[in-house]
Protein backbone atom coordinates (compact mmCIF):
# COMPACT_ATOMS: atom_id res chain seq x y z
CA UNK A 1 -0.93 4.46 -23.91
CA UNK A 2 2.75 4.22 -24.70
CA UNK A 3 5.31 3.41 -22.37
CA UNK A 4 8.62 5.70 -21.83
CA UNK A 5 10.64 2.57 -21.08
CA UNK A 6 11.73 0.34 -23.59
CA UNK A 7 11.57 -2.71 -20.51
CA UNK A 8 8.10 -1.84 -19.65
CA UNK A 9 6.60 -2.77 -22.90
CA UNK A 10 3.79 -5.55 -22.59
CA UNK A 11 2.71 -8.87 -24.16
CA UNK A 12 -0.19 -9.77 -23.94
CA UNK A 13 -1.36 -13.63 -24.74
CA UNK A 14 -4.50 -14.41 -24.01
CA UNK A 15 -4.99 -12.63 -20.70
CA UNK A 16 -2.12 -12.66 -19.37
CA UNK A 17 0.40 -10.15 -19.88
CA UNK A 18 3.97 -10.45 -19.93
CA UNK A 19 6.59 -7.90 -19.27
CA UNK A 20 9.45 -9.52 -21.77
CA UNK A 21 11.95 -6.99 -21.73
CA UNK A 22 11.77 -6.38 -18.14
CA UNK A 23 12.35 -10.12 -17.36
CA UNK A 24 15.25 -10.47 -19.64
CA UNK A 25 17.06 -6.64 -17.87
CA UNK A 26 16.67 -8.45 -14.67
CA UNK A 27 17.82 -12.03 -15.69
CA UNK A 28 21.06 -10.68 -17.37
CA UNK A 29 21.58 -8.33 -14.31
CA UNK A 30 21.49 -11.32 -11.82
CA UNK A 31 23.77 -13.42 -14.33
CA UNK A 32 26.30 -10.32 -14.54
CA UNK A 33 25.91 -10.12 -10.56
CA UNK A 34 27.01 -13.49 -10.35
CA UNK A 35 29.75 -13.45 -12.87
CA UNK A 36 31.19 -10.40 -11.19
CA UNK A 37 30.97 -12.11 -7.77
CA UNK A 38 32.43 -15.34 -9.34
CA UNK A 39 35.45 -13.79 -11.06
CA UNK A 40 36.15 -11.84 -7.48
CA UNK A 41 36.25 -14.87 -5.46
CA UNK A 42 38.85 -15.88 -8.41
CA UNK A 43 40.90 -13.16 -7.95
CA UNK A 44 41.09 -13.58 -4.35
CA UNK A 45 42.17 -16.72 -4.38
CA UNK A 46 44.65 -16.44 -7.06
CA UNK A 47 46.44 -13.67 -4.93
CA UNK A 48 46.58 -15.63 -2.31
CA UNK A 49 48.96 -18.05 -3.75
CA UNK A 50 50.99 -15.26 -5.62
CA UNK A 51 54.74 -15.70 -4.87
């Protein structure tokens, strides 16, 4: 049976079975979350010393 989704395609070694795409969607997404989060805190600060 093929999958719609592109992330849920499976791997399967051995028996286990490993959802590759979907792991890497959620690791950048938690990355990007943090970047965004990172860069905010940034900006914050820098306006607070703004003249």
């Amino acid at each position: 049976m093929l999958r719609q989704k592109p992330e849920e395609f499976q791997v399967r070694v051995g028996k286990r079975v490993w959802l590759p795409f979907l792991r890497t969607r959620r690791y950048m997404q938690s990355r990007q979350s943090l970047l965004d989060y990172s860069l905010t805190q940034f900006i914050h600060e820098a306006e607070r010393y703004r003249p």
